[in-house]
PDB file of N, CA and C in Angstrom:
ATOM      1  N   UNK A   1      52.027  32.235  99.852  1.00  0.00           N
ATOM      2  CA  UNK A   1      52.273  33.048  98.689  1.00  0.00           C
ATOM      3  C   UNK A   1      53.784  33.240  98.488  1.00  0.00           C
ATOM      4  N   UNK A   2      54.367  33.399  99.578  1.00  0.00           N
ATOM      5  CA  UNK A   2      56.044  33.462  99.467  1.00  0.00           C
ATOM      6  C   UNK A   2      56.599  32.200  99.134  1.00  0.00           C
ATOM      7  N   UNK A   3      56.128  31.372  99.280  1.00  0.00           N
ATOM      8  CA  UNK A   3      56.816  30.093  98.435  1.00  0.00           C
ATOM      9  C   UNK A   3      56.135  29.783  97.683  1.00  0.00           C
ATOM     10  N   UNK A   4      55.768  30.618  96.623  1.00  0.00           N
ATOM     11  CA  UNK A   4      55.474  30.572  95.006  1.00  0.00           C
ATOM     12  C   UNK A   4      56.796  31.594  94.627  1.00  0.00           C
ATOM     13  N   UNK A   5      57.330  32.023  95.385  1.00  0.00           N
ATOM     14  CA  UNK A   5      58.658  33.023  94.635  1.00  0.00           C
ATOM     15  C   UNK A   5      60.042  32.432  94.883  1.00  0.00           C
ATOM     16  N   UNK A   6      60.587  32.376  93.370  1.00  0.00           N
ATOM     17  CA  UNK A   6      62.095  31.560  92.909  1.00  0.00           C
ATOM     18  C   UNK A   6      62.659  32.361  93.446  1.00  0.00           C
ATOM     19  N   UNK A   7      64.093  32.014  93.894  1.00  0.00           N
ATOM     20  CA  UNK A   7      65.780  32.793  94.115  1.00  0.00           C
ATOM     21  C   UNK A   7      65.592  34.371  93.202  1.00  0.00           C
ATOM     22  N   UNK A   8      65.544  33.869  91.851  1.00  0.00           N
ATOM     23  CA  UNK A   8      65.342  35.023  90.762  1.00  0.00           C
ATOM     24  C   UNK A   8      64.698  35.922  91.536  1.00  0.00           C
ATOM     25  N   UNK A   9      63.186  35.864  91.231  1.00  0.00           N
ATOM     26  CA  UNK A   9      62.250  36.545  91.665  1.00  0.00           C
ATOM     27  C   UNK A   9      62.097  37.328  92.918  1.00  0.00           C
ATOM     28  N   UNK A  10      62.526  36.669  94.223  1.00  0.00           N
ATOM     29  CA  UNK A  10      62.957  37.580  95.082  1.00  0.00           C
ATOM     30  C   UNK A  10      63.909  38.834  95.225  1.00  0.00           C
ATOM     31  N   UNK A  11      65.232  38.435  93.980  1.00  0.00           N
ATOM     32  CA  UNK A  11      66.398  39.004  94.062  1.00  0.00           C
ATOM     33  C   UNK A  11      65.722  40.166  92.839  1.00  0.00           C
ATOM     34  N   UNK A  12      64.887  39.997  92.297  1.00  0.00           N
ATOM     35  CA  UNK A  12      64.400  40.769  91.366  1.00  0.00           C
ATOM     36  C   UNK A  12      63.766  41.788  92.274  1.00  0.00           C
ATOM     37  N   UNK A  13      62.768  41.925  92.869  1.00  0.00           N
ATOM     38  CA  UNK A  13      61.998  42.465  94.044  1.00  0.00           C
ATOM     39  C   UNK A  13      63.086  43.285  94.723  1.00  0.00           C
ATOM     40  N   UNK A  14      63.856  42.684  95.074  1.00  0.00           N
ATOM     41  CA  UNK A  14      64.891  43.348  96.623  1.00  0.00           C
ATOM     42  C   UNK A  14      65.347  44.672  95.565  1.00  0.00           C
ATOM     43  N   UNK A  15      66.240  44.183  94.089  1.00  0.00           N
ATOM     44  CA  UNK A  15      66.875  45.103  93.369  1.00  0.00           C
ATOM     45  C   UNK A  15      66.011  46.266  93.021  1.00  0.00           C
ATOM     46  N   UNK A  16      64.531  46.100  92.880  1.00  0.00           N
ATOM     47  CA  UNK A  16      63.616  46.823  92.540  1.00  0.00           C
ATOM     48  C   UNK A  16      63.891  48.247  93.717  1.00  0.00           C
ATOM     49  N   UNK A  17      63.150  47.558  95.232  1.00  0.00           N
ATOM     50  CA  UNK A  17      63.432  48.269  96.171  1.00  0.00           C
ATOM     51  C   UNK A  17      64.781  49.181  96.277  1.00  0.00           C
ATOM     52  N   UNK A  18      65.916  48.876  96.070  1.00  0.00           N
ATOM     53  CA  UNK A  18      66.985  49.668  96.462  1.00  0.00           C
ATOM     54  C   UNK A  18      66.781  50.548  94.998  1.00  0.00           C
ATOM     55  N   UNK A  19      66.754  50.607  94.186  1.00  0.00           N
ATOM     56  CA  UNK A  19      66.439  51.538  92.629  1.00  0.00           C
ATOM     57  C   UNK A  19      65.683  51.982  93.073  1.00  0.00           C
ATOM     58  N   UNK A  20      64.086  51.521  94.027  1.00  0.00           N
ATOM     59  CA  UNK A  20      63.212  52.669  94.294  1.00  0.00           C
ATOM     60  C   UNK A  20      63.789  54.134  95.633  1.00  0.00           C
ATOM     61  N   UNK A  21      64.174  53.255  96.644  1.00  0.00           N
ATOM     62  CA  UNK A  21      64.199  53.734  97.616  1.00  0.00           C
ATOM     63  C   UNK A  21      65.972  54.187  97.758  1.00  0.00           C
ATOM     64  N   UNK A  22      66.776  53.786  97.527  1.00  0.00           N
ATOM     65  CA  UNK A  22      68.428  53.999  97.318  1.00  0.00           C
ATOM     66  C   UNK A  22      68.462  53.680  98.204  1.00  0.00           C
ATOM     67  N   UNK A  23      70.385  53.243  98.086  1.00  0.00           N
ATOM     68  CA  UNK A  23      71.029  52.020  99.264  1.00  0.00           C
ATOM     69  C   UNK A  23      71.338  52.989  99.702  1.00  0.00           C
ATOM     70  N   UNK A  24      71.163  54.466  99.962  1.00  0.00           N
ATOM     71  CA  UNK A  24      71.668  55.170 100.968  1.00  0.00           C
ATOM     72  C   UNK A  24      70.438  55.620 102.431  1.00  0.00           C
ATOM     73  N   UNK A  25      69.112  55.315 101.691  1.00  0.00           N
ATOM     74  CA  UNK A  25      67.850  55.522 102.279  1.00  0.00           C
ATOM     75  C   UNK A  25      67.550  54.588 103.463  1.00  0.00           C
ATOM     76  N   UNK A  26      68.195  53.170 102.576  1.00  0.00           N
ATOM     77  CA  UNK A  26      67.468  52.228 103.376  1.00  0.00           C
ATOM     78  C   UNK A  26      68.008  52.200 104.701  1.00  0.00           C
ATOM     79  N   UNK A  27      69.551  51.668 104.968  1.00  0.00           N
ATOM     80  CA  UNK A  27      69.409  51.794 106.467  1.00  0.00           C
ATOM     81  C   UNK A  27      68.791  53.030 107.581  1.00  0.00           C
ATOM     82  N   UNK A  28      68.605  54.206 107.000  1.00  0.00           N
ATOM     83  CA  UNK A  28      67.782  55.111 107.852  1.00  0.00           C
ATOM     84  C   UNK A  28      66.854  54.232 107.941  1.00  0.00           C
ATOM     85  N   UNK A  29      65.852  54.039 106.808  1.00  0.00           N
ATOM     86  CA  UNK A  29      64.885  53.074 106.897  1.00  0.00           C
ATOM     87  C   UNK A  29      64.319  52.754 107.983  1.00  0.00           C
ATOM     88  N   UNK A  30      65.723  51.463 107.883  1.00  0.00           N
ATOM     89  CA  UNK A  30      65.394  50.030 108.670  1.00  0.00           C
ATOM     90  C   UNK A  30      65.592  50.810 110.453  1.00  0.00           C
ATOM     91  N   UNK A  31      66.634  51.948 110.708  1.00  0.00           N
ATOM     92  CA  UNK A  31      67.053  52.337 111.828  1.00  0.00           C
ATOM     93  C   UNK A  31      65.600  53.123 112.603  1.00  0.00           C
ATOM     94  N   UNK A  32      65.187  53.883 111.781  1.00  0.00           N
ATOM     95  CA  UNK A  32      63.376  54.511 112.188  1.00  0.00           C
ATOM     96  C   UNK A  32      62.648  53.467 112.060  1.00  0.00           C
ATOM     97  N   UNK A  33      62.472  52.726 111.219  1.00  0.00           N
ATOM     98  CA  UNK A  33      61.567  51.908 111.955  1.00  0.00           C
ATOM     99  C   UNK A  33      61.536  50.666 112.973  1.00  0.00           C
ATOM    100  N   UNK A  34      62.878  50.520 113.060  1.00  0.00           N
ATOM    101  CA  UNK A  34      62.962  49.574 114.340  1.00  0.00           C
ATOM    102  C   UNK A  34      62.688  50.577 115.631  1.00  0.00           C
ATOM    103  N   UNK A  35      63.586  52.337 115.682  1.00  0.00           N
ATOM    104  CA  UNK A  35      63.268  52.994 116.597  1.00  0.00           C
ATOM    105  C   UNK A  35      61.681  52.759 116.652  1.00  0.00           C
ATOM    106  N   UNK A  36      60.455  53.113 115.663  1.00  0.00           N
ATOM    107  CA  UNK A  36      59.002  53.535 116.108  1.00  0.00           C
ATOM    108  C   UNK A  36      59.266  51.730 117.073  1.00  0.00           C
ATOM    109  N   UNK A  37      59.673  50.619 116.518  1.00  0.00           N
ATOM    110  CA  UNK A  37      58.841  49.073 117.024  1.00  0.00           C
ATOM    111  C   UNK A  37      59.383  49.278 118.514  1.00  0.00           C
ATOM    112  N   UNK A  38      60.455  49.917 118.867  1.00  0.00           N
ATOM    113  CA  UNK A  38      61.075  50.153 120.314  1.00  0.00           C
ATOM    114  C   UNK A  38      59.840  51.303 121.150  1.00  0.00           C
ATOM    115  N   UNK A  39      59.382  52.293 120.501  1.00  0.00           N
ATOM    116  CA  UNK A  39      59.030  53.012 121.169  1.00  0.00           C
ATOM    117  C   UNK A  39      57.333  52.589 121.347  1.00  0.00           C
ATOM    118  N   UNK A  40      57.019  51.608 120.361  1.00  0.00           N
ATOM    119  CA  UNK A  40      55.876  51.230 120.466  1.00  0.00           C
ATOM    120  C   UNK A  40      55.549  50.041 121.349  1.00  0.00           C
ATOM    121  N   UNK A  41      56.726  49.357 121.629  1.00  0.00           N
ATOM    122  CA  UNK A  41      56.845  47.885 122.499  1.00  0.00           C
ATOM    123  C   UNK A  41      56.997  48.766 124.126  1.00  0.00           C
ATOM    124  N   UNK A  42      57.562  50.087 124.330  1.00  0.00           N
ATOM    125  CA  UNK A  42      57.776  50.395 125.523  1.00  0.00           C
ATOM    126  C   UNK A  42      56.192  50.997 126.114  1.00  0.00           C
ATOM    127  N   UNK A  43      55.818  51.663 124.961  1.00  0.00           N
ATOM    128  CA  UNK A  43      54.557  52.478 125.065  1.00  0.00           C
ATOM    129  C   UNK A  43      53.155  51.248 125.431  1.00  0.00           C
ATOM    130  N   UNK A  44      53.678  50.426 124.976  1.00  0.00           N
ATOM    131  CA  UNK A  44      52.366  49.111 125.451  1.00  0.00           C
ATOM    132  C   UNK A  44      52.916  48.556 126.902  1.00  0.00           C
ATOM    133  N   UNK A  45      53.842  48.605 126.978  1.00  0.00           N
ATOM    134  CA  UNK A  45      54.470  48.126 128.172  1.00  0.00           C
ATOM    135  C   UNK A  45      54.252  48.420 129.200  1.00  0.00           C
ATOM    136  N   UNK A  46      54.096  49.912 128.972  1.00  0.00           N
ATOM    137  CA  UNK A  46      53.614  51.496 130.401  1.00  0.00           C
ATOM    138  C   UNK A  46      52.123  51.241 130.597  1.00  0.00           C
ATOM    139  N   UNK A  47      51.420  51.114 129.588  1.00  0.00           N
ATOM    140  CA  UNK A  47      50.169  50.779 129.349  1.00  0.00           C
ATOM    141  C   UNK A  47      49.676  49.323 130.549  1.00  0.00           C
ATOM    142  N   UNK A  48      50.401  48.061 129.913  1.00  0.00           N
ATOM    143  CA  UNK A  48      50.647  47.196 130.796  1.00  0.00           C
ATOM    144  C   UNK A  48      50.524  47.422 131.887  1.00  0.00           C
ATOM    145  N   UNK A  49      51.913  47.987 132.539  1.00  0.00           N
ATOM    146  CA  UNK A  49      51.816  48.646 133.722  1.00  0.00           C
ATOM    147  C   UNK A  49      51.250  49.440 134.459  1.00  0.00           C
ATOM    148  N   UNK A  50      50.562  50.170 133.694  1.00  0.00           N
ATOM    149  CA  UNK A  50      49.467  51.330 133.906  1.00  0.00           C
ATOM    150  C   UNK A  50      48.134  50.588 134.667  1.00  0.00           C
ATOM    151  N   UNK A  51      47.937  50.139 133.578  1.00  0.00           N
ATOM    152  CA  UNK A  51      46.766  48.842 133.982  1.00  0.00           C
ATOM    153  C   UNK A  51      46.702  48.021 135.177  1.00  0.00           C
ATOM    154  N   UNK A  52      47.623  47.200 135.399  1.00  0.00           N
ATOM    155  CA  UNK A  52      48.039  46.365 136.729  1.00  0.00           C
ATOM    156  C   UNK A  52      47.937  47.238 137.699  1.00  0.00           C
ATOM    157  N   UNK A  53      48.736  48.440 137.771  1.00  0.00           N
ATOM    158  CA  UNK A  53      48.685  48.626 138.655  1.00  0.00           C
ATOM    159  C   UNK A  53      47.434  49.759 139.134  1.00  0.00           C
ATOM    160  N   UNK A  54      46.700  50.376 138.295  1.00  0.00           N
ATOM    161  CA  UNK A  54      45.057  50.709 138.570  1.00  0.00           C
ATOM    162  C   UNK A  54      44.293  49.608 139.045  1.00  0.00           C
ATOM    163  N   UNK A  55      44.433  48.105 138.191  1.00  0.00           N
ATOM    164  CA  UNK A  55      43.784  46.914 139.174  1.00  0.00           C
ATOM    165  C   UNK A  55      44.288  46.815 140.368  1.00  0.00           C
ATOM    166  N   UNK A  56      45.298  46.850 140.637  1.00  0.00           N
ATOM    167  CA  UNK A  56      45.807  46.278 141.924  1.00  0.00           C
ATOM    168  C   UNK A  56      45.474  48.123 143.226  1.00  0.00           C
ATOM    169  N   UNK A  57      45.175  49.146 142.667  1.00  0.00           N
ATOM    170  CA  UNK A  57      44.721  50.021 143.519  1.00  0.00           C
ATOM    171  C   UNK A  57      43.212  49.937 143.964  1.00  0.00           C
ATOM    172  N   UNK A  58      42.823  50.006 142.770  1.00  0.00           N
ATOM    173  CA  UNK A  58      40.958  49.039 142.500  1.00  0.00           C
ATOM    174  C   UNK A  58      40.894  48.188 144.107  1.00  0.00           C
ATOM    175  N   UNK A  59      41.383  47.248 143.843  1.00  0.00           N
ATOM    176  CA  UNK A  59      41.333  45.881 145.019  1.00  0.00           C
ATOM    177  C   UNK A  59      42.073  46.571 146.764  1.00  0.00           C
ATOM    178  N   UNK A  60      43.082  47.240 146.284  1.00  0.00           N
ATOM    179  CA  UNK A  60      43.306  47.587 147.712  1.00  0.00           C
ATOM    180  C   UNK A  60      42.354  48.847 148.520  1.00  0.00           C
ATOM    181  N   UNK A  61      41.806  49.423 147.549  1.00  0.00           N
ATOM    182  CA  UNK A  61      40.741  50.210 147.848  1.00  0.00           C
ATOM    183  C   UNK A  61      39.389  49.273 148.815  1.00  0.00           C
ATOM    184  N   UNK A  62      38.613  48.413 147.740  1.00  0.00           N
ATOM    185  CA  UNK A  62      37.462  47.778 148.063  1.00  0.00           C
ATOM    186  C   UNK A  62      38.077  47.243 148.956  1.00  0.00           C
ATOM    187  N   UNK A  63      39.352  46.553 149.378  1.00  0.00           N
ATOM    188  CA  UNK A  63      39.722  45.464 150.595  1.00  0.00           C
ATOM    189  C   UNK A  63      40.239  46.250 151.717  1.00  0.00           C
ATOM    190  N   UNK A  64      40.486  47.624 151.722  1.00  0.00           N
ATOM    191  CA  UNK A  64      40.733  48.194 153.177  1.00  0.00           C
ATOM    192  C   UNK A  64      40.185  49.983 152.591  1.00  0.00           C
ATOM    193  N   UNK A  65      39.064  50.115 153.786  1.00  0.00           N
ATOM    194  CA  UNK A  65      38.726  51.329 153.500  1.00  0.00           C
ATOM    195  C   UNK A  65      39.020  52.810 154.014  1.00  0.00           C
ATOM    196  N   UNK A  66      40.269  52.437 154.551  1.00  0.00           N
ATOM    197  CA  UNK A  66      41.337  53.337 154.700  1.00  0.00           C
ATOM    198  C   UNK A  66      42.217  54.383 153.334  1.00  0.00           C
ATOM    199  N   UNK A  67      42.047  55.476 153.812  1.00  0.00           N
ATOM    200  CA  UNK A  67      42.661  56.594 152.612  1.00  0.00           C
ATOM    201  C   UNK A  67      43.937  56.250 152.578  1.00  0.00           C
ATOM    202  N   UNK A  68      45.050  56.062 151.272  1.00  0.00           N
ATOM    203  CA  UNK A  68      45.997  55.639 151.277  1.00  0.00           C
ATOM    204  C   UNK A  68      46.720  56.906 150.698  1.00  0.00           C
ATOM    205  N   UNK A  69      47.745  57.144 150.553  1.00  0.00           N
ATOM    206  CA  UNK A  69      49.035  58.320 149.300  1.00  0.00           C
ATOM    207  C   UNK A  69      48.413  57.884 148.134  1.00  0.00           C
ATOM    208  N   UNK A  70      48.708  58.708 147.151  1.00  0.00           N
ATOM    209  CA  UNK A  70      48.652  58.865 146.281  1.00  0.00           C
ATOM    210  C   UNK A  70      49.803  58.550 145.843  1.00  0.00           C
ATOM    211  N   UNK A  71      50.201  57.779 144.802  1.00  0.00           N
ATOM    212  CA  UNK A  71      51.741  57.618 144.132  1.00  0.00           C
ATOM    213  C   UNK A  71      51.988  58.741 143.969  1.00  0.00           C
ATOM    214  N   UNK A  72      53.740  58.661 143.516  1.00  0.00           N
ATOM    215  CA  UNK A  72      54.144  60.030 143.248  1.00  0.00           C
ATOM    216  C   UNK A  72      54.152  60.349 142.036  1.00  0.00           C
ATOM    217  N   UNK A  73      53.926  61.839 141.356  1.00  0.00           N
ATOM    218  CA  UNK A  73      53.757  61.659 140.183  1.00  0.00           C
ATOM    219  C   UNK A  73      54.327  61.769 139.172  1.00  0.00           C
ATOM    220  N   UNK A  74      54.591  61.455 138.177  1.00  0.00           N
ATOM    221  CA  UNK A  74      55.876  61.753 136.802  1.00  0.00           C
ATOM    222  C   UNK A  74      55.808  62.809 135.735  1.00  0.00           C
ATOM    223  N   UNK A  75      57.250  63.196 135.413  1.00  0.00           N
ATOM    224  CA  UNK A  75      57.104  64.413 134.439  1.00  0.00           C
ATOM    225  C   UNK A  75      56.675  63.196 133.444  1.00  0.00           C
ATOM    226  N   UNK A  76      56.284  63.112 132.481  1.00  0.00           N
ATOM    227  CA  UNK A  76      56.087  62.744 131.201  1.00  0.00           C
ATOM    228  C   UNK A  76      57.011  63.548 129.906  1.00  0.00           C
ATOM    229  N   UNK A  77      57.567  61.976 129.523  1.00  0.00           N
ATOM    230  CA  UNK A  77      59.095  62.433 128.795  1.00  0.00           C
ATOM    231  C   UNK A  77      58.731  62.095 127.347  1.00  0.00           C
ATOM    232  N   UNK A  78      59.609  62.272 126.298  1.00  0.00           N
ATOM    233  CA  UNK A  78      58.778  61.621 124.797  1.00  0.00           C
ATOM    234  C   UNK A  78      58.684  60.139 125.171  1.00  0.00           C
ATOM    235  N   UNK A  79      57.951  59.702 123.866  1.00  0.00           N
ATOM    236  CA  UNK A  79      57.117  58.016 124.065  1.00  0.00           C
ATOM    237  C   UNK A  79      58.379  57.753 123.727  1.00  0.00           C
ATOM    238  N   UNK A  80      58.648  56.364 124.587  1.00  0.00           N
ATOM    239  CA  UNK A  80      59.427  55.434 124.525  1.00  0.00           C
ATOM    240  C   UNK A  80      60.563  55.819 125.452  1.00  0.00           C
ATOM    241  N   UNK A  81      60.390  57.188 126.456  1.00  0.00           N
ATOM    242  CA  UNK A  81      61.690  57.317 126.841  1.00  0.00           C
ATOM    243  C   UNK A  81      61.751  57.306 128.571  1.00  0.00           C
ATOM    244  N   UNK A  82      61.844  56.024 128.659  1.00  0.00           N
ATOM    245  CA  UNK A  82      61.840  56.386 130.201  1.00  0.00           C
ATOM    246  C   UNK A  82      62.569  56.275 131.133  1.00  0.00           C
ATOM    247  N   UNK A  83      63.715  56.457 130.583  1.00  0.00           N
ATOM    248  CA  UNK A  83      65.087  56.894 131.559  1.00  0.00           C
ATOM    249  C   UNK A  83      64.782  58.627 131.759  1.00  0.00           C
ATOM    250  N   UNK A  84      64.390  59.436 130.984  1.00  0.00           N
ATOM    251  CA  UNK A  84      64.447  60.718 131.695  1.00  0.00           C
ATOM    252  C   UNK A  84      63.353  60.765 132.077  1.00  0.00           C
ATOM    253  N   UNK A  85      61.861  60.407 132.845  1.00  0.00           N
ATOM    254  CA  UNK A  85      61.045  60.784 133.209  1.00  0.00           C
ATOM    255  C   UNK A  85      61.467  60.061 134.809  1.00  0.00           C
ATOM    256  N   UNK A  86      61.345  61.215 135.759  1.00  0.00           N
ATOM    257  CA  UNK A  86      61.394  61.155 137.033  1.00  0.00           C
ATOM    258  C   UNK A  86      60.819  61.364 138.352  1.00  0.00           C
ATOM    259  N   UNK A  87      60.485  61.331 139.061  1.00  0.00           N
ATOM    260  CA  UNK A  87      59.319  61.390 139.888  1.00  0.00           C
ATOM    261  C   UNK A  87      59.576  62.973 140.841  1.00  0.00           C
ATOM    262  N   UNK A  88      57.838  63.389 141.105  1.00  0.00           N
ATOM    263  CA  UNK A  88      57.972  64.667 141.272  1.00  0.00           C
ATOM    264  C   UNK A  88      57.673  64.983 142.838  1.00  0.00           C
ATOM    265  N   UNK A  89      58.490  65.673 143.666  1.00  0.00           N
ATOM    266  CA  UNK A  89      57.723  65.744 145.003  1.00  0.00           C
ATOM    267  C   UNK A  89      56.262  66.460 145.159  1.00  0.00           C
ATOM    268  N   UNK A  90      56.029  65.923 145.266  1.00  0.00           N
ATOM    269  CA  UNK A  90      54.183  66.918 145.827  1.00  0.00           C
ATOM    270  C   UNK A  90      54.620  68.053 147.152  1.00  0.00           C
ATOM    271  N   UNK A  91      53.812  69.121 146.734  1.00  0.00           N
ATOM    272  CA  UNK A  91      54.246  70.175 148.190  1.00  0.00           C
ATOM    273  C   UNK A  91      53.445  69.748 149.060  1.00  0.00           C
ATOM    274  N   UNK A  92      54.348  69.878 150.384  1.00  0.00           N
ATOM    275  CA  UNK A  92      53.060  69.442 151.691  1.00  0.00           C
ATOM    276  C   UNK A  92      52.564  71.233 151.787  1.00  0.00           C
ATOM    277  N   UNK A  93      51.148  70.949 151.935  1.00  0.00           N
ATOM    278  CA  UNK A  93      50.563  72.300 152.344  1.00  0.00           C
ATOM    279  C   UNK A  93      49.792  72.326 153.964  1.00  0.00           C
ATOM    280  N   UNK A  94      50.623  71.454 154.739  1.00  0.00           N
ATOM    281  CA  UNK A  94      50.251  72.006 156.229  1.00  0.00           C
ATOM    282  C   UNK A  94      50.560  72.864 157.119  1.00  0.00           C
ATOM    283  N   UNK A  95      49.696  73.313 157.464  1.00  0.00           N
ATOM    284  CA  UNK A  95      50.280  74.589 158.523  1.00  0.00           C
ATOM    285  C   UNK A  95      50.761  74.105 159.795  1.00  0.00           C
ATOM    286  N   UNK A  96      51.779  75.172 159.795  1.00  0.00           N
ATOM    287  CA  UNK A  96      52.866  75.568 160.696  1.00  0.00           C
ATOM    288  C   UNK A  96      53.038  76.212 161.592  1.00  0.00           C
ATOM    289  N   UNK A  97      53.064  76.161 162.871  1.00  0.00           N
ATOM    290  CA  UNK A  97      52.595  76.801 164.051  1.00  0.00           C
ATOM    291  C   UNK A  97      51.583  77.299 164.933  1.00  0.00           C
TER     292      UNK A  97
END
């Protein structure tokens, strides 16, 4: 369908857009929505990772039936941000003396 549209016709379209939206709008625009494609490529990513590594606990479970730690666990920071989310100590609650 895009190569049924002339030089004209595109440049007609684009001019449309900036009259709709103003050349002062658009780079916010383009800057939010590349931020959501960043925060949405990281957020599948964790997911990814999330995943693997529940399979790979899955398997070390069924293959040794020994109680293992628990990972440690994370504050949860906004989506996409995971330079400030950091890992939390767990309290030991054994007694002492």
């Amino acid at each position: 369908m895009i190569g049924n549209l002339k030089p004209l016709e595109i440049l007609l379209i684009i001019a449309v857009i900036v009259l709709l939206f103003g050349a002062k709008k658009l780079p916010e625009m383009a800057r939010s929505l590349g931020k959501s494609a960043r925060i949405l490529k990281s957020e599948a990513k964790a997911m990814k990772n999330e995943n693997a590594a529940a399979d790979d606990d899955a398997a070390a479970r069924t293959a040794d039936p020994a109680p293992q730690q628990a990972a440690p666990r994370t504050i949860k920071a906004a989506p996409g941000d995971v330079t400030s989310s950091r890992p939390v100590a767990e309290p030991n609650h054994t007694a002492q003396g």
